[in-house]
Protein backbone atom coordinates (compact mmCIF):
# COMPACT_ATOMS: atom_id res chain seq x y z
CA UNK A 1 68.73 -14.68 -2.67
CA UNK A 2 71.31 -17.41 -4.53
CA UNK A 3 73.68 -14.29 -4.67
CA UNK A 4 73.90 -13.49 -0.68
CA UNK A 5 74.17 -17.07 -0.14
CA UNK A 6 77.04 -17.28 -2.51
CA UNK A 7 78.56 -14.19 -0.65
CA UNK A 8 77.90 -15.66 2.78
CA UNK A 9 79.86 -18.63 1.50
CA UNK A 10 83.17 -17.12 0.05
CA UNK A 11 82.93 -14.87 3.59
CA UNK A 12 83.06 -18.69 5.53
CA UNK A 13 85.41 -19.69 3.43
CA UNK A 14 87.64 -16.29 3.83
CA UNK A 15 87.35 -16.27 7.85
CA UNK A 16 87.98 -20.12 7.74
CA UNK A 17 90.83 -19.89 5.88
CA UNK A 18 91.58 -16.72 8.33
CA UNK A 19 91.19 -19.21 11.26
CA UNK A 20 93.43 -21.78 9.90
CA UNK A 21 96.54 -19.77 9.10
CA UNK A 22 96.06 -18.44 12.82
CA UNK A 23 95.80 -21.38 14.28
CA UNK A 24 99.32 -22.47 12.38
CA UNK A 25 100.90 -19.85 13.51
CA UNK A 26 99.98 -20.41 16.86
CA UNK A 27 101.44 -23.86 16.36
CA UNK A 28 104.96 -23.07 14.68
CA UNK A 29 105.46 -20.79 17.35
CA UNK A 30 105.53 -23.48 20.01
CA UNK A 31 107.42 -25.61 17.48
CA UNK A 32 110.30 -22.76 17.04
CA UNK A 33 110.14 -22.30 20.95
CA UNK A 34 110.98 -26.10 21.23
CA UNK A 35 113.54 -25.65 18.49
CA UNK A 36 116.12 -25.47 21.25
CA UNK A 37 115.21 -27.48 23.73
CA UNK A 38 117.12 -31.33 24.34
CA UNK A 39 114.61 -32.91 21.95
CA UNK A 40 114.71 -30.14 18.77
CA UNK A 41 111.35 -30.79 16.29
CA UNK A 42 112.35 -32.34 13.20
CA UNK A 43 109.56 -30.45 11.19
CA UNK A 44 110.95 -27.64 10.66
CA UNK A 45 112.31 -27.28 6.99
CA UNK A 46 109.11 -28.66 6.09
CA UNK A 47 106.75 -26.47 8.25
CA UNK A 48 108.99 -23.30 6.10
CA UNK A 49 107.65 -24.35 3.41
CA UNK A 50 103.98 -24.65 4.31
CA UNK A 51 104.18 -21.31 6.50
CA UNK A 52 105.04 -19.81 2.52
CA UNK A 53 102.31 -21.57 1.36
CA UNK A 54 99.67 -20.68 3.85
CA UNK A 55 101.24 -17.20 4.13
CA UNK A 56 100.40 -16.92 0.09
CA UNK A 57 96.89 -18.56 0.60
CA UNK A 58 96.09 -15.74 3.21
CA UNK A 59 97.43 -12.91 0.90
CA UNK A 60 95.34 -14.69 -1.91
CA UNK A 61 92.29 -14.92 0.28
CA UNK A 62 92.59 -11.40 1.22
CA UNK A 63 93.10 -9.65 -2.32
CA UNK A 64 90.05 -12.18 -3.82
CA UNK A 65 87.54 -10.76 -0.80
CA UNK A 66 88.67 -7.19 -1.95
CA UNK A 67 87.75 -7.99 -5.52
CA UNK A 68 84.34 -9.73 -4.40
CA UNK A 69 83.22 -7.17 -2.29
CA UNK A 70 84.13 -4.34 -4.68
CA UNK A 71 82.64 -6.05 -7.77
CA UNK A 72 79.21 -6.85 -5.68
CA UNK A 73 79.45 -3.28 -4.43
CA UNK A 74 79.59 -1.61 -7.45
């Protein structure tokens, strides 16, 4: 029982952290669209950076769910 509930959670956590690197995306894209408008976004060289950073958490989040379900699988 403590194991599917431990499963259930890192599968929250994955499709959270799923949601969440969506949802930035979604965002930076209006921000770049803006980029050339009269009043340009001064986040930019610092959204880069976290757009890496959540780009790396999502490959991370991806290649640990892999490993779970193939270790619980087996």
């Amino acid at each position: 029982m403590k194991r599917n509930n431990l499963k259930e959670k890192y599968v929250q956590l994955y499709e959270d952290i799923q949601s969440i690197y969506g949802i930035y995306c979604i965002l930076m894209s209006v921000l770049r669209y803006n980029d050339g408008s009269k009043n340009p976004t001064d986040v930019l060289p610092v959204a880069d950076i976290l757009e890496e950073k959540f780009y790396n958490l999502n490959i991370s989040a991806d290649k640990f769910l892999g490993e779970f379900y193939e270790k619980t699988l087996i």
